[in-house]
N, C-alpha and C. Protein backbone atom coordinates (compact mmCIF):
# COMPACT_ATOMS: atom_id res chain seq x y z
N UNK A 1 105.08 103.78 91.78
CA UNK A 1 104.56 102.98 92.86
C UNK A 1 104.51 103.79 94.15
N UNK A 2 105.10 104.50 94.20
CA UNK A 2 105.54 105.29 95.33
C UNK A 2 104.02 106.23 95.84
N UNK A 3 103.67 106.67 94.75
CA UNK A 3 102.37 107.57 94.70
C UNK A 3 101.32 106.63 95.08
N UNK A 4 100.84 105.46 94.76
CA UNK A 4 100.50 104.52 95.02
C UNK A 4 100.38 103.70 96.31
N UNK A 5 101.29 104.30 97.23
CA UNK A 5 101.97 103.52 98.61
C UNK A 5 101.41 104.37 99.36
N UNK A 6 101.94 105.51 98.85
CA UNK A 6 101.66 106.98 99.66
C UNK A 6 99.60 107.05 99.75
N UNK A 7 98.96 106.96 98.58
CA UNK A 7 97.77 106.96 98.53
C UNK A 7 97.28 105.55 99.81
N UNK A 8 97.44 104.64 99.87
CA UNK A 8 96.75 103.85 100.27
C UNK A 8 97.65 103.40 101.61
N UNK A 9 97.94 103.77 101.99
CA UNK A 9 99.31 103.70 103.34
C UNK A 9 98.64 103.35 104.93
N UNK A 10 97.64 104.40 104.82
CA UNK A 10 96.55 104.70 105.65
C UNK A 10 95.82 103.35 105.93
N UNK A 11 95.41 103.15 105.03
CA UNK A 11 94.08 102.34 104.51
C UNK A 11 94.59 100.81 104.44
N UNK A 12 95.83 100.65 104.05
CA UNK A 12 96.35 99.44 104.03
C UNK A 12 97.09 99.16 104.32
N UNK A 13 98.01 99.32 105.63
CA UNK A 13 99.55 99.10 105.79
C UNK A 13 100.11 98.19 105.77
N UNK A 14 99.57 96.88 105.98
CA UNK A 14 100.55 96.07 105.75
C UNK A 14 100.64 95.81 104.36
N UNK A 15 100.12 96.01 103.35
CA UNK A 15 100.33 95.85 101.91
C UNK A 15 101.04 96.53 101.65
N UNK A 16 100.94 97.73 102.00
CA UNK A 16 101.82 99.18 101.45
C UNK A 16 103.41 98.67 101.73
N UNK A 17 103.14 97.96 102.81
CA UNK A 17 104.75 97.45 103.78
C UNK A 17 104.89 96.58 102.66
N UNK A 18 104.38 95.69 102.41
CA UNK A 18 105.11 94.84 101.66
C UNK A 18 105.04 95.12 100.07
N UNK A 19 104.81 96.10 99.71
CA UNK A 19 104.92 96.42 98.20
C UNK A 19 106.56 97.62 98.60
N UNK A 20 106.57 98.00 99.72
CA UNK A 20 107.53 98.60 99.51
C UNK A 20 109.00 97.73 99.78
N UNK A 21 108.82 96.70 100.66
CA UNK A 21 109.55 95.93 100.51
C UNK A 21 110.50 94.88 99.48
N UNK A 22 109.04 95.31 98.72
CA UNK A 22 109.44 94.43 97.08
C UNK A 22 108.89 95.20 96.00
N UNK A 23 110.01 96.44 95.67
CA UNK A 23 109.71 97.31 94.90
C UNK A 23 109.73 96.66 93.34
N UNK A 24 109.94 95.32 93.14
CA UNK A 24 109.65 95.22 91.89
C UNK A 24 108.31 94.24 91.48
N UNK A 25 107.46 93.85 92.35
CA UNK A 25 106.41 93.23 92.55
C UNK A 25 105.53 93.98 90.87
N UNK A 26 105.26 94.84 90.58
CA UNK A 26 104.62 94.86 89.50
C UNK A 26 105.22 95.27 88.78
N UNK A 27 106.77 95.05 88.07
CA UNK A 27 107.63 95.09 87.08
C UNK A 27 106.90 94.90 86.00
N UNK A 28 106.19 93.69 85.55
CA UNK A 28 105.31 93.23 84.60
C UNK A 28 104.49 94.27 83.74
N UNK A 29 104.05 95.43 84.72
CA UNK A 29 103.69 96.55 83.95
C UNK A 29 104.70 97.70 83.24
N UNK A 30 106.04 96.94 83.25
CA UNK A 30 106.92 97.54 82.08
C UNK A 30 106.84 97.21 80.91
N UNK A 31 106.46 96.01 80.70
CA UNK A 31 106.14 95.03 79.76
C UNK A 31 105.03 96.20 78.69
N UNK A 32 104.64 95.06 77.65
CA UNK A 32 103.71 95.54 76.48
C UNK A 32 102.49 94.27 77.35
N UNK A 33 101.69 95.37 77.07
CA UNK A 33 99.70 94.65 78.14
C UNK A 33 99.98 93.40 77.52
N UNK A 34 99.99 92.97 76.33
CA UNK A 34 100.02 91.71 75.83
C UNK A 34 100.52 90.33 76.36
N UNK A 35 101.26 90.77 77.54
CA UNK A 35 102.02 89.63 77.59
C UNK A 35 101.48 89.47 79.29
N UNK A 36 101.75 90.45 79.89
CA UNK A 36 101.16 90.69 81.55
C UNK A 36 100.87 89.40 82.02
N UNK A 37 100.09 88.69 81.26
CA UNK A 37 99.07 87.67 81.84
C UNK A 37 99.67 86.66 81.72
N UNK A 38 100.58 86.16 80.87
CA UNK A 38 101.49 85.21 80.63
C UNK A 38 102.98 85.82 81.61
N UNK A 39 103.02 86.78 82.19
CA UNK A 39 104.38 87.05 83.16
C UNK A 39 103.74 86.41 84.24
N UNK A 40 102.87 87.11 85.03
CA UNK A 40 102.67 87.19 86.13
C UNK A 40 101.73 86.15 86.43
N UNK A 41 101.47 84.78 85.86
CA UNK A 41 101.07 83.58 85.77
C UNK A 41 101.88 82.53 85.76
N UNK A 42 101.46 81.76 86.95
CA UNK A 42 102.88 80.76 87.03
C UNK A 42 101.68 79.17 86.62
N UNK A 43 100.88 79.27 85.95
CA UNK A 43 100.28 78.19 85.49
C UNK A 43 101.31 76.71 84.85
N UNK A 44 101.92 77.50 84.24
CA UNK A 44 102.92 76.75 83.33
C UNK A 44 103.86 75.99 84.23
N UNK A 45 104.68 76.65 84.86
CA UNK A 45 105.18 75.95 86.24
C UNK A 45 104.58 75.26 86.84
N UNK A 46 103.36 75.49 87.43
CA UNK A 46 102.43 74.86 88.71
C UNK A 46 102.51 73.67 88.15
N UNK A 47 101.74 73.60 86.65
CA UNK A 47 101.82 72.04 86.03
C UNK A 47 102.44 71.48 85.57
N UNK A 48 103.73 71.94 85.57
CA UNK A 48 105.04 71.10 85.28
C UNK A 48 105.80 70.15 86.70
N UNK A 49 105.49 71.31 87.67
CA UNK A 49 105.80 70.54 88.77
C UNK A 49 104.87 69.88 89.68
N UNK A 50 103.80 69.51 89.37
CA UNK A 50 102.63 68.82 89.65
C UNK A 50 103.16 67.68 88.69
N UNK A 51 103.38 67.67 87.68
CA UNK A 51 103.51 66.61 87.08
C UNK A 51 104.66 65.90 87.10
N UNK A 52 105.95 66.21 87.78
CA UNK A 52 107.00 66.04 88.38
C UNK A 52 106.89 65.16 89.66
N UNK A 53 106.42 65.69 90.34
CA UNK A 53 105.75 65.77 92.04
C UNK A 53 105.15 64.04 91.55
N UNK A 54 104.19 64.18 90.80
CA UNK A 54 103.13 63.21 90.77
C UNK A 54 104.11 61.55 90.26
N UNK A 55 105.03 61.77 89.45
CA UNK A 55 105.41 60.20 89.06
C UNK A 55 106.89 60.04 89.87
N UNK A 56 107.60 61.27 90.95
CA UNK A 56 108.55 61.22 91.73
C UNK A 56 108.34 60.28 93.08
N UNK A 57 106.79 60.80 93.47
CA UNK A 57 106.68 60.21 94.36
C UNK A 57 106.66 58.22 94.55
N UNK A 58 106.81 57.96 93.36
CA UNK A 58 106.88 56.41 93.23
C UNK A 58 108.37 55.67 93.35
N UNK A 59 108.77 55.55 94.99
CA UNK A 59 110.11 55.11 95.14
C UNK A 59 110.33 54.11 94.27
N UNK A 60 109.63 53.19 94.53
CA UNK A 60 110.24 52.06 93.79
C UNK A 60 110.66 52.05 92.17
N UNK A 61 110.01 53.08 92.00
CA UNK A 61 110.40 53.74 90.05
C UNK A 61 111.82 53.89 90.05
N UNK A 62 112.59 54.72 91.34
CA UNK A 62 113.67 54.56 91.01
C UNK A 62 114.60 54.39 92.10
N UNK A 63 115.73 53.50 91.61
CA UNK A 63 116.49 52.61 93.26
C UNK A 63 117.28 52.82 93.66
N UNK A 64 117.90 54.19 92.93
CA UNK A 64 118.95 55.41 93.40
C UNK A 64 119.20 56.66 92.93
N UNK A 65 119.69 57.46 93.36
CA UNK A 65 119.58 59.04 92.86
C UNK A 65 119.39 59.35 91.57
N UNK A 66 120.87 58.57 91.05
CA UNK A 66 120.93 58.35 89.78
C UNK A 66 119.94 58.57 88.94
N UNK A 67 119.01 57.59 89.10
CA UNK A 67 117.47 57.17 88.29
C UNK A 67 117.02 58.04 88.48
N UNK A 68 116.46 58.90 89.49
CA UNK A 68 115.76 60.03 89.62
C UNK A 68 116.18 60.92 88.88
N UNK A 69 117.72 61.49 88.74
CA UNK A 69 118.47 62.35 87.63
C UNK A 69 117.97 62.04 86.82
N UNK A 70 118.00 61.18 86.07
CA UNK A 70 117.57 60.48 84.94
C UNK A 70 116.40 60.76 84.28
N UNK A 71 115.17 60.89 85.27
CA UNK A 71 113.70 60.41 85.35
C UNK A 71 113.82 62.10 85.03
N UNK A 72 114.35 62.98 85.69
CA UNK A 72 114.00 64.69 86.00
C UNK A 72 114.49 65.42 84.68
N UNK A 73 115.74 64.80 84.60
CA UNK A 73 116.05 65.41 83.05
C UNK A 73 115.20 65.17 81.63
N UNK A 74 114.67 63.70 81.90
CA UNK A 74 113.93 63.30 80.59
C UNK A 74 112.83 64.16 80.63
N UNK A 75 112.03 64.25 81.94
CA UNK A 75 111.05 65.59 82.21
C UNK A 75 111.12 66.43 81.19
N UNK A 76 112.23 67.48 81.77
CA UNK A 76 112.59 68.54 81.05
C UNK A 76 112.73 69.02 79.29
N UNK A 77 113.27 67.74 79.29
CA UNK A 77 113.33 67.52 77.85
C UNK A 77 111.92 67.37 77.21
N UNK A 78 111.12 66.42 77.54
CA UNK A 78 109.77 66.53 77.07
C UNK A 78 109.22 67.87 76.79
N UNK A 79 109.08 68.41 78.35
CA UNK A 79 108.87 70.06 78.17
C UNK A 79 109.12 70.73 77.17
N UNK A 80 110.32 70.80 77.41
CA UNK A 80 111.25 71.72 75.90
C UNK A 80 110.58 71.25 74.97
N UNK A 81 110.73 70.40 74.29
CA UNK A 81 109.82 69.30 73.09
C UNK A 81 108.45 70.43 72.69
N UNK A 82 108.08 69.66 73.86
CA UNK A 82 106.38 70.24 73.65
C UNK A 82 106.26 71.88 73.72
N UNK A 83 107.19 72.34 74.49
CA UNK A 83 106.65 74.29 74.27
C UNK A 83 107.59 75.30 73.23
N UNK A 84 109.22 74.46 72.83
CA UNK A 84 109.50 75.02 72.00
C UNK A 84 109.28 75.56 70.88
N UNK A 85 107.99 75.53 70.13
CA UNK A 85 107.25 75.80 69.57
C UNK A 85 105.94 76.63 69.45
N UNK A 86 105.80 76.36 71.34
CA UNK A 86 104.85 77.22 71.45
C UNK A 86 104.86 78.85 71.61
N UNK A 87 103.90 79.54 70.99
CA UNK A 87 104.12 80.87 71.61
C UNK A 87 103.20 81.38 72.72
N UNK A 88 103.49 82.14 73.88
CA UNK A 88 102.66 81.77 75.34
C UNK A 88 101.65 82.98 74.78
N UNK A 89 100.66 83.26 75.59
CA UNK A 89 99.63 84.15 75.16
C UNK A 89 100.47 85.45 75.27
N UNK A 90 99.60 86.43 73.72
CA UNK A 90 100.29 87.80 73.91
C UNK A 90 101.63 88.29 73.43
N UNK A 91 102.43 87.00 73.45
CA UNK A 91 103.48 87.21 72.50
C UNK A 91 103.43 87.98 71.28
N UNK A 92 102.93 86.75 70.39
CA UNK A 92 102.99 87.54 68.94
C UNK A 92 102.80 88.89 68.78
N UNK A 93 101.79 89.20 69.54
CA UNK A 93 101.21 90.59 69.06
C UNK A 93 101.91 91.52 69.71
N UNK A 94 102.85 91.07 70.72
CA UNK A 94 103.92 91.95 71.50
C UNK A 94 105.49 91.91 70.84
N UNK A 95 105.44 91.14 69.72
CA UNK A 95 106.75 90.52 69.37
C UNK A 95 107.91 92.19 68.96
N UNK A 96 106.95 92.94 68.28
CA UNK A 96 107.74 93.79 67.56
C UNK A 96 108.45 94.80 68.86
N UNK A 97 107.40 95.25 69.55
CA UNK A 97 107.46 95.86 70.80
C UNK A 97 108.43 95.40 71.73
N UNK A 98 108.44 94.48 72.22
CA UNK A 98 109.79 93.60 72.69
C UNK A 98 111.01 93.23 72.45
N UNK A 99 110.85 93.06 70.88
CA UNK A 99 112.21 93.20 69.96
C UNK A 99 112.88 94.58 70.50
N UNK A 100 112.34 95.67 70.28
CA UNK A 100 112.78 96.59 70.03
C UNK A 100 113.22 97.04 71.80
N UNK A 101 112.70 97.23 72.76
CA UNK A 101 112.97 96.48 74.09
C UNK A 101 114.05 95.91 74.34
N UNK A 102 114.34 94.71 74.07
CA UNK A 102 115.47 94.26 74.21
C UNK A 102 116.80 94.38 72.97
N UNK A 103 116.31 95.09 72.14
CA UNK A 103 117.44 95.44 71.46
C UNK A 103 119.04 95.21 72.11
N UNK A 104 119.75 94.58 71.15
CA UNK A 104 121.47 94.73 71.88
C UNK A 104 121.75 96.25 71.01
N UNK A 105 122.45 96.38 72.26
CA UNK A 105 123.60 97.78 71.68
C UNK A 105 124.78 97.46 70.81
């Protein structure tokens, strides 16, 4: 990245500033290409908490904290439900590559 900072420093400083600030901003390209698009995509999030957001905002749904605990955990659980199964794009075909990646010692 550094070569990278240095090249365009001139030309772009406040980017350069803030890529150096957050030297791990394109970590993702440690990764296997396969997956990139599924890291550095927060789709999955956005619409989980859009869909959070969207039936929270109905006080009267619930008439103390409690209920809201309640309401947020069942959320979650759905989630889990529905993606535990899923594999996100790029996986599979990154699976072996990653294994071996995170290998334990």
């Amino acid at each position: 990245m550094k070569a990278f900072v240095d090249k365009w420093k001139m030309a772009y400083p406040k980017v350069t500033k803030s890529l150096e600030a957050n030297p791990y901003i394109f970590t993702f390209y440690s990764f296997p290409k396969f997956i990139w698009r599924s890291i550095y995509s927060t789709n999955l999030i956005e619409s989980f908490n859009k869909n959070v957001k969207k039936y929270s905002k109905r006080k009267k749904q619930f008439p103390n904290e409690d209920s809201l605990d309640r309401f947020l955990v069942s959320q979650f659980e759905i989630y889990n439900q529905n993606f535990s199964t899923r594999c996100h794009i790029g996986f599979d075909q990154a699976r072996a590559e990653l294994t071996e990646m995170f290998k334990q010692v």
